[in-house]
PDB file of N, CA and C in Angstrom:
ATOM      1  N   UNK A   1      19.076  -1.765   5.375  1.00  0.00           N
ATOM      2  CA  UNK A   1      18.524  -1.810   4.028  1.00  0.00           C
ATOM      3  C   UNK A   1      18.416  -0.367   3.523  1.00  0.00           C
ATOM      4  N   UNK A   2      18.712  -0.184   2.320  1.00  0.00           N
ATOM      5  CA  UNK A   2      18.230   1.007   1.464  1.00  0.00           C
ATOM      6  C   UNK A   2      17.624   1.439   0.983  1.00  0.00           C
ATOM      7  N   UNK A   3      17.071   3.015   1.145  1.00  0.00           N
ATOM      8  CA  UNK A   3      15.439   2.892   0.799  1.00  0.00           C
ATOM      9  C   UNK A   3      16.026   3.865  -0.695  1.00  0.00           C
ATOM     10  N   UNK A   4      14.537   3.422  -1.608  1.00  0.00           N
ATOM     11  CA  UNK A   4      14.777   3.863  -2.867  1.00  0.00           C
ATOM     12  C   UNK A   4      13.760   5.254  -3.105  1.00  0.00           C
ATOM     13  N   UNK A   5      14.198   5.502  -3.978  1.00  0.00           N
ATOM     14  CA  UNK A   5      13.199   7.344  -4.141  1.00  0.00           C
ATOM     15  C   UNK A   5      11.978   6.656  -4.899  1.00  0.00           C
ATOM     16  N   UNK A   6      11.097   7.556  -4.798  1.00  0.00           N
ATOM     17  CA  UNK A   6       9.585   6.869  -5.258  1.00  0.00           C
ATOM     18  C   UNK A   6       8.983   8.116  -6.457  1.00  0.00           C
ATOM     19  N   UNK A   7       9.987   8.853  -7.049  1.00  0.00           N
ATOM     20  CA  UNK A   7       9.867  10.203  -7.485  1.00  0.00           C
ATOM     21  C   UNK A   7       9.426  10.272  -8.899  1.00  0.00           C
ATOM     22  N   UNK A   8      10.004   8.925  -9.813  1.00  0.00           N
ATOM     23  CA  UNK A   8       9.856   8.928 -11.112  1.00  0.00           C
ATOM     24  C   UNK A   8       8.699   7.429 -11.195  1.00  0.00           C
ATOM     25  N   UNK A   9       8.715   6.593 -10.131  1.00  0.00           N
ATOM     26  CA  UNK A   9       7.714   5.505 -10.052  1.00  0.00           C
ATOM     27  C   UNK A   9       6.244   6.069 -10.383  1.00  0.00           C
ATOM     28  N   UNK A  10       5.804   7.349  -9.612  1.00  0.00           N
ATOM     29  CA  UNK A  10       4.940   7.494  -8.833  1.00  0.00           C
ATOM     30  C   UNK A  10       4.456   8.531 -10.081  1.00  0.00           C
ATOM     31  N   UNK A  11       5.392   8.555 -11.199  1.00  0.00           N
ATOM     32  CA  UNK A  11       4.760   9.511 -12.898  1.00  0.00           C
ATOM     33  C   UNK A  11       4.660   8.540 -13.636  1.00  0.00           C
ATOM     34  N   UNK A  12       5.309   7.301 -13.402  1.00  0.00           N
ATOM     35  CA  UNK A  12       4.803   6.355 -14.352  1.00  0.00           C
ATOM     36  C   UNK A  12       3.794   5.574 -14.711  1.00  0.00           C
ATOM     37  N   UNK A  13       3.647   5.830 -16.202  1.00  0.00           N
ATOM     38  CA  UNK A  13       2.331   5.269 -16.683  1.00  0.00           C
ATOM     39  C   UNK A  13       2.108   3.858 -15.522  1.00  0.00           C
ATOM     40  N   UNK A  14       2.465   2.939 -15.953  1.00  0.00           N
ATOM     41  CA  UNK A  14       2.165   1.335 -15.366  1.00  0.00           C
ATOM     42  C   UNK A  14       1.968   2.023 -13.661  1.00  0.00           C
ATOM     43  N   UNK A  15       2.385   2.859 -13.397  1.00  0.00           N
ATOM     44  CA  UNK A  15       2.041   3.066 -11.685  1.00  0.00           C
ATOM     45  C   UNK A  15       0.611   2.961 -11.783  1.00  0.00           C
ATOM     46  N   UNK A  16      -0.059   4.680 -12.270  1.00  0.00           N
ATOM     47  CA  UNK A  16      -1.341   5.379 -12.726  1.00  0.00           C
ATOM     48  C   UNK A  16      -2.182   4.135 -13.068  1.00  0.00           C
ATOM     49  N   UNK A  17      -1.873   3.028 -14.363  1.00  0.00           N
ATOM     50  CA  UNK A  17      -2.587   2.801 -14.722  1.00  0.00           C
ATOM     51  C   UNK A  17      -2.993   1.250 -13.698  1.00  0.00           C
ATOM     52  N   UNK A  18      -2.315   0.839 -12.644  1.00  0.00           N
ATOM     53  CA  UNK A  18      -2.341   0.107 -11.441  1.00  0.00           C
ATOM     54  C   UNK A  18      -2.945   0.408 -10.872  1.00  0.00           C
ATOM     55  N   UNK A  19      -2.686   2.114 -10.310  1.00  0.00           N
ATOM     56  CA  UNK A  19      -3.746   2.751  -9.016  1.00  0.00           C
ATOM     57  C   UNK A  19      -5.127   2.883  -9.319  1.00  0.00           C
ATOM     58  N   UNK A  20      -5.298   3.054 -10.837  1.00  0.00           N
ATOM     59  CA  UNK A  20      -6.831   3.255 -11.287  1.00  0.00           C
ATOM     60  C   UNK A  20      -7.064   1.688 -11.592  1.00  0.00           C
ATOM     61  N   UNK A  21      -6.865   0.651 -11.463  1.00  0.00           N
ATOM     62  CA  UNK A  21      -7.523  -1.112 -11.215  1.00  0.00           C
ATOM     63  C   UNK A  21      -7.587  -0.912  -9.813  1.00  0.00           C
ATOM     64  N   UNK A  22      -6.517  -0.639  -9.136  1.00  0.00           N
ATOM     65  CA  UNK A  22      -6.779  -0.747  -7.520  1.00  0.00           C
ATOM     66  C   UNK A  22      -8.097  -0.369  -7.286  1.00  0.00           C
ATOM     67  N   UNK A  23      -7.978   1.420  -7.324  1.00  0.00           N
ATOM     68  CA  UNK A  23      -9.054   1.866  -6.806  1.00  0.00           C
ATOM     69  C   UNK A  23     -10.600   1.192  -7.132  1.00  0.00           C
ATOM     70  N   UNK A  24     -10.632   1.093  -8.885  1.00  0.00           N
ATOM     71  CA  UNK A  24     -12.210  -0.211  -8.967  1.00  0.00           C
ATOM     72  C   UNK A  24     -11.677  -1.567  -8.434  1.00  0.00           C
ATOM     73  N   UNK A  25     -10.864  -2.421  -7.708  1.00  0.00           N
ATOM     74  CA  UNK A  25     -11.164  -3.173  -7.594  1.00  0.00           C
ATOM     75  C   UNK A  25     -11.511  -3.239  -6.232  1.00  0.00           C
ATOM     76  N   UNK A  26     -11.274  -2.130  -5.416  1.00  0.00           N
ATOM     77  CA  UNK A  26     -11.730  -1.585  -4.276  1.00  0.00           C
ATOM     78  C   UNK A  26     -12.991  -0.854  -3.803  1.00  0.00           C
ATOM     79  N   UNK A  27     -13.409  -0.507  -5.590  1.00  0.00           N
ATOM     80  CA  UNK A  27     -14.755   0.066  -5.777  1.00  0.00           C
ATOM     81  C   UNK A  27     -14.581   1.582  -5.415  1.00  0.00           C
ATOM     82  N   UNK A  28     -13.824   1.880  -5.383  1.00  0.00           N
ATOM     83  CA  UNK A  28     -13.159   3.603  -4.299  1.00  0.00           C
ATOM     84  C   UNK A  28     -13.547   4.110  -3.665  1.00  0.00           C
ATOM     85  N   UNK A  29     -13.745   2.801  -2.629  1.00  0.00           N
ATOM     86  CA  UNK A  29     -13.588   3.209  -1.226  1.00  0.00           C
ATOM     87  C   UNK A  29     -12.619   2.677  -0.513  1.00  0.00           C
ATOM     88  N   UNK A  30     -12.430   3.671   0.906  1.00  0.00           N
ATOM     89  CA  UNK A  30     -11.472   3.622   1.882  1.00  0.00           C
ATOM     90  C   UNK A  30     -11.714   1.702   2.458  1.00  0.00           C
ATOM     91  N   UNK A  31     -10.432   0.960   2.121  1.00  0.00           N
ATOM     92  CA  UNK A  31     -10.893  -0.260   2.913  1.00  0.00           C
ATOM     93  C   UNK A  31     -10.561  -0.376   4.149  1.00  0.00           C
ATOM     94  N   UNK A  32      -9.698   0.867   5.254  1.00  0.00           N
ATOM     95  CA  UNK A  32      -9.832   0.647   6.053  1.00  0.00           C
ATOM     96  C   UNK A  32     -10.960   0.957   6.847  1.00  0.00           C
ATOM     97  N   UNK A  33     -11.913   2.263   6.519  1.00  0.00           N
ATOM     98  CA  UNK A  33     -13.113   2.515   7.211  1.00  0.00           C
ATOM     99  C   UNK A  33     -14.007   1.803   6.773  1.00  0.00           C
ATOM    100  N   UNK A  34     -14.086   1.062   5.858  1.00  0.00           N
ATOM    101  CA  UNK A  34     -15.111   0.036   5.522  1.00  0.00           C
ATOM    102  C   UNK A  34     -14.731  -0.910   6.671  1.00  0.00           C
ATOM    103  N   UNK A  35     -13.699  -1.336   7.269  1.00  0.00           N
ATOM    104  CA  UNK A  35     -13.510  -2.635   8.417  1.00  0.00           C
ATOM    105  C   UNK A  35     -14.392  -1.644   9.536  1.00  0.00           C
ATOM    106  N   UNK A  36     -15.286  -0.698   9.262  1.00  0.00           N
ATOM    107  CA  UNK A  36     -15.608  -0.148  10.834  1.00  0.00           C
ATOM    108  C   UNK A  36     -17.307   0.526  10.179  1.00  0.00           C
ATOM    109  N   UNK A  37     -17.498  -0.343   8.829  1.00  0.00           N
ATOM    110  CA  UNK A  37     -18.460   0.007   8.581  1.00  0.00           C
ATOM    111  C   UNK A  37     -18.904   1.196   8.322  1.00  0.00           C
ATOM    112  N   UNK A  38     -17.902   2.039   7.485  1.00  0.00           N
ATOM    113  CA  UNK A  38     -18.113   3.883   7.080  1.00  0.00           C
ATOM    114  C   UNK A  38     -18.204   3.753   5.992  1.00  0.00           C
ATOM    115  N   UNK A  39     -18.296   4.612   5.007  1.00  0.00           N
ATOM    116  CA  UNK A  39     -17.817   4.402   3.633  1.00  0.00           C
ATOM    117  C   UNK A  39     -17.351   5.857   3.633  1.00  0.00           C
ATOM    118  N   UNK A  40     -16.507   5.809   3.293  1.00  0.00           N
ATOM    119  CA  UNK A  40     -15.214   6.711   2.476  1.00  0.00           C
ATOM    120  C   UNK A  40     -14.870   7.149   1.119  1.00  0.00           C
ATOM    121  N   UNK A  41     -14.644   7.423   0.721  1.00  0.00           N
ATOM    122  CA  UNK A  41     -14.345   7.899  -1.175  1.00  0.00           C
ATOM    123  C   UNK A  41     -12.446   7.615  -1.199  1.00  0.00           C
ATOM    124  N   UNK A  42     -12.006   6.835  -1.290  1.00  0.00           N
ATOM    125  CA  UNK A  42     -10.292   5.858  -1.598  1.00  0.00           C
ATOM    126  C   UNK A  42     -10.042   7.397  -2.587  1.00  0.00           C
ATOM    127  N   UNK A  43      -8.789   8.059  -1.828  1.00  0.00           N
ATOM    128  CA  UNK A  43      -7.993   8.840  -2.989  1.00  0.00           C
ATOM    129  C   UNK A  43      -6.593   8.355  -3.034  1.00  0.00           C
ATOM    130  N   UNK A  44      -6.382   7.113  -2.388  1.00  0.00           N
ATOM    131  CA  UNK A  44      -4.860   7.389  -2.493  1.00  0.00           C
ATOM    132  C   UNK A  44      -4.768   5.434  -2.673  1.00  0.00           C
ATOM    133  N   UNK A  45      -3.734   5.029  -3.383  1.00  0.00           N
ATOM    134  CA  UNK A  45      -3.541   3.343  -3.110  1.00  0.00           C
ATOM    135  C   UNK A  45      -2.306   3.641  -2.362  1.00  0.00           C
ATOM    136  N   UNK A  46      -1.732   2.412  -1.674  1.00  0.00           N
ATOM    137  CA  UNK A  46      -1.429   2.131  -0.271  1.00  0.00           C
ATOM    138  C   UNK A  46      -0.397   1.184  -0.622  1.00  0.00           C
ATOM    139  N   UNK A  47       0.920   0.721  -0.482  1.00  0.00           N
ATOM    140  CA  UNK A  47       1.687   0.371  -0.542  1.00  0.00           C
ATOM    141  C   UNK A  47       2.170  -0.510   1.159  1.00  0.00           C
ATOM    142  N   UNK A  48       1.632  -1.724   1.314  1.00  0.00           N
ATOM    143  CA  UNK A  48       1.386  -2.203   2.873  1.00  0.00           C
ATOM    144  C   UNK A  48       2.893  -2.179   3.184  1.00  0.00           C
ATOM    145  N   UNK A  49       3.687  -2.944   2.092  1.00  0.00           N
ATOM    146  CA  UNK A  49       4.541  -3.005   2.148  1.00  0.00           C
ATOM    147  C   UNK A  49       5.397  -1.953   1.134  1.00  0.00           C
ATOM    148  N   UNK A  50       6.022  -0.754   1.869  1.00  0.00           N
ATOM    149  CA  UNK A  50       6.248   0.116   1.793  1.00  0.00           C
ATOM    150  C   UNK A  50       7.289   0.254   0.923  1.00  0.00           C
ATOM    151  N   UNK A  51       6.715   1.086  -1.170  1.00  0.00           N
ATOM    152  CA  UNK A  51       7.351   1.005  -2.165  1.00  0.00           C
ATOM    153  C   UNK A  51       9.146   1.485  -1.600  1.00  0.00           C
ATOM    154  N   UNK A  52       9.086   2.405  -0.536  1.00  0.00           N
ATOM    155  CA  UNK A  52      10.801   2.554  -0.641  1.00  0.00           C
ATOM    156  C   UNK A  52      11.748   1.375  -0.040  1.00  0.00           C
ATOM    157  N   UNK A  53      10.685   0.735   0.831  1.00  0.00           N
ATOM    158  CA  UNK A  53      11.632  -0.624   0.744  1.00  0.00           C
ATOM    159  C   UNK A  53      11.285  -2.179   0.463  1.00  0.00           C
ATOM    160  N   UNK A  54      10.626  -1.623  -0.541  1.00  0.00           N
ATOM    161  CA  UNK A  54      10.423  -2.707  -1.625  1.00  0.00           C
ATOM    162  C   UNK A  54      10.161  -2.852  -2.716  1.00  0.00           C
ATOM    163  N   UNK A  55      10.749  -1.785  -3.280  1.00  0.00           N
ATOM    164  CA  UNK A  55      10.604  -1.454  -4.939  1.00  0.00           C
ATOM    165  C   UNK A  55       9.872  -2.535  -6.061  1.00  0.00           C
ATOM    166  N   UNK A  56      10.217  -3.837  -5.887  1.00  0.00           N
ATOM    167  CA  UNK A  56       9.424  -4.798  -6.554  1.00  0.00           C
ATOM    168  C   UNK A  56       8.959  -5.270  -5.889  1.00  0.00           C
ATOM    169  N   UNK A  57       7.756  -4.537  -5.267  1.00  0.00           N
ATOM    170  CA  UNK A  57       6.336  -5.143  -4.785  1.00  0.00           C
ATOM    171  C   UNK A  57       5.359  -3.950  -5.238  1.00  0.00           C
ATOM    172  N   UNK A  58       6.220  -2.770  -6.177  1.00  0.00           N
ATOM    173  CA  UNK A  58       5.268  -1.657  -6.182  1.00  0.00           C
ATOM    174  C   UNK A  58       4.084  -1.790  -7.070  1.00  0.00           C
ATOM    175  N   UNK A  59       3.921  -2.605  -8.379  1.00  0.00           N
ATOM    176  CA  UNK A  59       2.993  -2.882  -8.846  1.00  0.00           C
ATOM    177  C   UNK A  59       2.162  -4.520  -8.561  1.00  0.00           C
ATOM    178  N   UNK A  60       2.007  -4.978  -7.506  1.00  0.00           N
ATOM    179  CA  UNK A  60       1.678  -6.328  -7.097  1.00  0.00           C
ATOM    180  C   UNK A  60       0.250  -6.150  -6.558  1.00  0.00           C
ATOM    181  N   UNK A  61      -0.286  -6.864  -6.646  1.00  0.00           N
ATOM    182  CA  UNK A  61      -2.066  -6.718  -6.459  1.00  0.00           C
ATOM    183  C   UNK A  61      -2.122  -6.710  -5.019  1.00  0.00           C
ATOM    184  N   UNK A  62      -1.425  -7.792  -4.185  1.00  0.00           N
ATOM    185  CA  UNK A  62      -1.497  -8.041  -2.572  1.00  0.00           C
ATOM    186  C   UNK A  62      -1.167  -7.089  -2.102  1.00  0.00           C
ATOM    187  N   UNK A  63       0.038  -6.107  -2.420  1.00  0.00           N
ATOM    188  CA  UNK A  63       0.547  -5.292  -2.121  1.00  0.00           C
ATOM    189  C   UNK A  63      -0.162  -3.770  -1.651  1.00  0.00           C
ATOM    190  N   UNK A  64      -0.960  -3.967  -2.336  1.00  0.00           N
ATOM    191  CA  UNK A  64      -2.078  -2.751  -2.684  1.00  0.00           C
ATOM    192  C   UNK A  64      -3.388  -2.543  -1.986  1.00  0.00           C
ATOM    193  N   UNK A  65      -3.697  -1.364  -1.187  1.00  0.00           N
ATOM    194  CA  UNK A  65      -4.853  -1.483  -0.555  1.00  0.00           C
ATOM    195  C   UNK A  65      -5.704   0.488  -1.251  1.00  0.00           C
ATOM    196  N   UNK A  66      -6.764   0.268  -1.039  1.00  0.00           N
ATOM    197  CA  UNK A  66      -7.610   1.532  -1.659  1.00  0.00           C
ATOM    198  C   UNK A  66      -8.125   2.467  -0.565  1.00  0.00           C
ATOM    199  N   UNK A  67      -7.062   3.550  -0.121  1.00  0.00           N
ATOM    200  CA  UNK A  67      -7.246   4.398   1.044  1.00  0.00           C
ATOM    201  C   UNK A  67      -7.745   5.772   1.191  1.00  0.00           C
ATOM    202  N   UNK A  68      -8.201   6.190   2.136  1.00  0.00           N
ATOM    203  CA  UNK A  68      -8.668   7.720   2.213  1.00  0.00           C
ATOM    204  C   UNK A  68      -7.745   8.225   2.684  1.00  0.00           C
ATOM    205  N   UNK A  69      -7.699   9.714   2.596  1.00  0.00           N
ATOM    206  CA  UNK A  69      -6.085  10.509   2.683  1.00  0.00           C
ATOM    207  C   UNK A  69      -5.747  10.254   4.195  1.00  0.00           C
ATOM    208  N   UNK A  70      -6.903  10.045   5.086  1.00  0.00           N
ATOM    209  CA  UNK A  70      -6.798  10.369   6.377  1.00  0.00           C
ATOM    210  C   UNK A  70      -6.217   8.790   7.205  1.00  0.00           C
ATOM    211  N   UNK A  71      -6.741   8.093   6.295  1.00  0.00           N
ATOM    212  CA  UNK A  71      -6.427   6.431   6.896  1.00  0.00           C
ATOM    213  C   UNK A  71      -4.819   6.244   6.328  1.00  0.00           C
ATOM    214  N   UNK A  72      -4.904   6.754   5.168  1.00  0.00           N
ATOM    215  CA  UNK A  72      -3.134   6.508   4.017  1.00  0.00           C
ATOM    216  C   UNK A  72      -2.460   7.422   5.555  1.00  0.00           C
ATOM    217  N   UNK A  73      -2.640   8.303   6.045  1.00  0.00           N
ATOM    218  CA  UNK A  73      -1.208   9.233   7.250  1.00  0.00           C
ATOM    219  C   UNK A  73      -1.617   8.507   8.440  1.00  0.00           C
ATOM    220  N   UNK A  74      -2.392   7.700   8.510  1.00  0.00           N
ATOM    221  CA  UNK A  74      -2.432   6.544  10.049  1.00  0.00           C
ATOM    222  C   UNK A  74      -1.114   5.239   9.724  1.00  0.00           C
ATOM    223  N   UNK A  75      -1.180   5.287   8.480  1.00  0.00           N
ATOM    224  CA  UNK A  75      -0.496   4.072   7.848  1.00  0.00           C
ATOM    225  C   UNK A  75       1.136   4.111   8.420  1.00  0.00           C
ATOM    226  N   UNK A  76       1.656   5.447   8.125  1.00  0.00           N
ATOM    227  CA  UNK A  76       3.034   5.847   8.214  1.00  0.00           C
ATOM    228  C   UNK A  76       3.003   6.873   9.304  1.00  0.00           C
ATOM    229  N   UNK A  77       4.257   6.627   9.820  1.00  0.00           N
ATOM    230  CA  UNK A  77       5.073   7.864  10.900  1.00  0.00           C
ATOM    231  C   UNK A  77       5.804   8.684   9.870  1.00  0.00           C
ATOM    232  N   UNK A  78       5.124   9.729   9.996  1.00  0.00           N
ATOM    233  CA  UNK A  78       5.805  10.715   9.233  1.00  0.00           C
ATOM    234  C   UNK A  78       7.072  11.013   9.260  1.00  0.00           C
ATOM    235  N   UNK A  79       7.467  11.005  10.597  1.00  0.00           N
ATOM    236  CA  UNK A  79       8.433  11.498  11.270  1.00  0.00           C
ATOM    237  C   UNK A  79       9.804  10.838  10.961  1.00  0.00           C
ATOM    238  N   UNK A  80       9.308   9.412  11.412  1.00  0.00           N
ATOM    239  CA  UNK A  80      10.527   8.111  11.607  1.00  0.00           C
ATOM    240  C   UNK A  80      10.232   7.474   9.536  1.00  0.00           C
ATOM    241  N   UNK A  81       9.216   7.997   9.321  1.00  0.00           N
ATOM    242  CA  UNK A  81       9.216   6.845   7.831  1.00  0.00           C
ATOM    243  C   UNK A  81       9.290   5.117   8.013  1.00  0.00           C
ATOM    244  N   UNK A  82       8.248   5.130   9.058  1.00  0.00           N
ATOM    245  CA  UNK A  82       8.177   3.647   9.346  1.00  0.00           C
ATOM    246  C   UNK A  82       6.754   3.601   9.473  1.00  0.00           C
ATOM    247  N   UNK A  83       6.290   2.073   9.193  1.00  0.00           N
ATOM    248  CA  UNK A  83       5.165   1.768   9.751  1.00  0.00           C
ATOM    249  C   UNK A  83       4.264   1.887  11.137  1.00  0.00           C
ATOM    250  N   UNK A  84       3.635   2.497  11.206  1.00  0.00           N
ATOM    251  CA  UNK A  84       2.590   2.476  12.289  1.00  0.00           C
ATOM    252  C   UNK A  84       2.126   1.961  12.742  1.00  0.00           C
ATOM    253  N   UNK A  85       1.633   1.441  14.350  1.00  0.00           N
ATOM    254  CA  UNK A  85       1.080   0.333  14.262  1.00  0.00           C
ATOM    255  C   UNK A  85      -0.417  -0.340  13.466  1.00  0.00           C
ATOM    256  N   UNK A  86      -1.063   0.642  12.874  1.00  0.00           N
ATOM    257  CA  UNK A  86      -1.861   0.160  11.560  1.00  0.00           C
ATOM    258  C   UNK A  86      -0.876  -0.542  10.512  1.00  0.00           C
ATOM    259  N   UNK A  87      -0.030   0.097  10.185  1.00  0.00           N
ATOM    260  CA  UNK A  87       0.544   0.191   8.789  1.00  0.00           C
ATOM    261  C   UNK A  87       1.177  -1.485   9.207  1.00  0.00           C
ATOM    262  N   UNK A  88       1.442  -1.867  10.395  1.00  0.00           N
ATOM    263  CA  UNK A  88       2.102  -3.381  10.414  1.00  0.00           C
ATOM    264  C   UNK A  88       0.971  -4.198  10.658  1.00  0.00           C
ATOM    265  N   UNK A  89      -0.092  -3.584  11.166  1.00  0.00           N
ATOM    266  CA  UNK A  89      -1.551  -4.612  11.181  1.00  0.00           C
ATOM    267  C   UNK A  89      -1.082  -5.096   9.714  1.00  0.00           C
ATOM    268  N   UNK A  90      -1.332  -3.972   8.958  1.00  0.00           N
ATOM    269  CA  UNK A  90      -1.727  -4.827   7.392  1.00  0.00           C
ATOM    270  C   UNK A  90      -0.682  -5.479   7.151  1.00  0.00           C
ATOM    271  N   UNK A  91       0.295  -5.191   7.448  1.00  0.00           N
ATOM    272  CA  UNK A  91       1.445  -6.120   6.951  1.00  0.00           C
ATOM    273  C   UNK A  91       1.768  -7.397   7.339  1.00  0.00           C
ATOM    274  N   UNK A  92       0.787  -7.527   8.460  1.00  0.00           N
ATOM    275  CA  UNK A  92       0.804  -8.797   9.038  1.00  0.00           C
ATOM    276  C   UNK A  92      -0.224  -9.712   8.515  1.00  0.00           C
ATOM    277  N   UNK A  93      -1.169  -8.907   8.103  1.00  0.00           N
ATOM    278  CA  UNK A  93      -2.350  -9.508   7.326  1.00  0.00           C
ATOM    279  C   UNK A  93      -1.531  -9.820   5.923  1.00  0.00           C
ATOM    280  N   UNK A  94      -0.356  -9.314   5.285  1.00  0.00           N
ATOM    281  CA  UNK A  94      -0.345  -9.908   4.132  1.00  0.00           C
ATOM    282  C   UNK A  94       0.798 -10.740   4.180  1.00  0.00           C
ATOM    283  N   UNK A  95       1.169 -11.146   5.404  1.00  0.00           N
ATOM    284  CA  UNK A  95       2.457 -12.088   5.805  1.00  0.00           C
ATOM    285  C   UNK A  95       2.783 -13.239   4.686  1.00  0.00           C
ATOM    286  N   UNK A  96       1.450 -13.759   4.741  1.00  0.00           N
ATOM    287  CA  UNK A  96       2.089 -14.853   4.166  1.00  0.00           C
ATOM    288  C   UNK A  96       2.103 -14.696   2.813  1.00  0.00           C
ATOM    289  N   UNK A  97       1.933 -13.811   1.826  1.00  0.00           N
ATOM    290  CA  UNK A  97       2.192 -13.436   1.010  1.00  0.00           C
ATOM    291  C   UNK A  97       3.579 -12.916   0.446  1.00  0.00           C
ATOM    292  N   UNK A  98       3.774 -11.887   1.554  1.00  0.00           N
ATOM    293  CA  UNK A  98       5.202 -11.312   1.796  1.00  0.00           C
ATOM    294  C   UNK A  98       6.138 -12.414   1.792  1.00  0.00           C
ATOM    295  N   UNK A  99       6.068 -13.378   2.970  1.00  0.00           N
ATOM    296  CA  UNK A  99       6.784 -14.809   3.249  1.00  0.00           C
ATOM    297  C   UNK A  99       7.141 -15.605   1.445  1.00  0.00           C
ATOM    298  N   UNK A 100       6.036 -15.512   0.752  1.00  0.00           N
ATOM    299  CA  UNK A 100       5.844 -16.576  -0.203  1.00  0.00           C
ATOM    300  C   UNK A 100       6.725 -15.939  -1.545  1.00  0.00           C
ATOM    301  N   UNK A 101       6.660 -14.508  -1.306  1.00  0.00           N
ATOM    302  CA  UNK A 101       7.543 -13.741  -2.379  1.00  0.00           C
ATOM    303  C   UNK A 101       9.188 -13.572  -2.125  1.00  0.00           C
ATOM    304  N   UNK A 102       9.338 -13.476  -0.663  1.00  0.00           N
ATOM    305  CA  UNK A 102      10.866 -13.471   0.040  1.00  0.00           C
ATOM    306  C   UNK A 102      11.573 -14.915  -0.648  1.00  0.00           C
ATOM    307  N   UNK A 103      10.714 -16.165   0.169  1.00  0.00           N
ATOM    308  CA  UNK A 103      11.280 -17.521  -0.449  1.00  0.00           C
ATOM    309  C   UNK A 103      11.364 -17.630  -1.627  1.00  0.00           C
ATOM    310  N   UNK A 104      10.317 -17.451  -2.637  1.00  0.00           N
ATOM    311  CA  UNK A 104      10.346 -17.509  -4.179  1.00  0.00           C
ATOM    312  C   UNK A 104      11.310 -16.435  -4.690  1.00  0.00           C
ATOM    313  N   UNK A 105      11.869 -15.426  -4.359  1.00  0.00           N
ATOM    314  CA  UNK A 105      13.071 -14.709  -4.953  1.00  0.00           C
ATOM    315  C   UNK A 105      14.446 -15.427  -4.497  1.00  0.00           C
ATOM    316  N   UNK A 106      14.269 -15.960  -3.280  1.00  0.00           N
ATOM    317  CA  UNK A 106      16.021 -16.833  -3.551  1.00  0.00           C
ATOM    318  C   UNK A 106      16.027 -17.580  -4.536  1.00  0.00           C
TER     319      UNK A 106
END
């Protein structure tokens, strides 16, 4: 599969004006240190399923989680540009979502 650049997404209005609903609907905080009972201040939204290889899932509500900078670089291997094993926790948590959008696009 081919991954897409995230360069002109990531200036666009409809991005911005997504990440700022995310973040209040997350209240802006980190939701992964909230699963461990911290509270955090969310600077970054989270793409579970990862905008370069999945370009139309980049503005989708499921898609979207409200992260702290430090939980968003647990998410991804920097290195390889793959999921982590966090980064596939969540993705497994949004399976059947993922599942329900794969079938509904054939």
């Amino acid at each position: 599969m081919s991954r897409v650049g995230n360069k002109s997404f990531y200036g666009n209005k409809k991005w911005t004006d997504k990440r700022a609903k995310i973040l209040k609907r997350d209240g802006y905080e980190c939701q992964n240190c909230r699963r461990y009972y911290r509270s955090k201040q969310a600077k970054v939204v989270h793409h579970i399923y990862f905008y370069e290889d999945y370009a139309e899932l980049g503005l989708v509500n499921w898609n979207l989680v409200s992260l702290c900078n430090e939980c968003h670089n647990k998410m991804h291997n920097r290195v390889t540009d793959e999921a982590t094993k966090l980064g596939k926790e969540y993705q497994d948590k949004r399976k059947v979502e993922f599942n329900n959008y794969i079938k509904n696009k054939k």
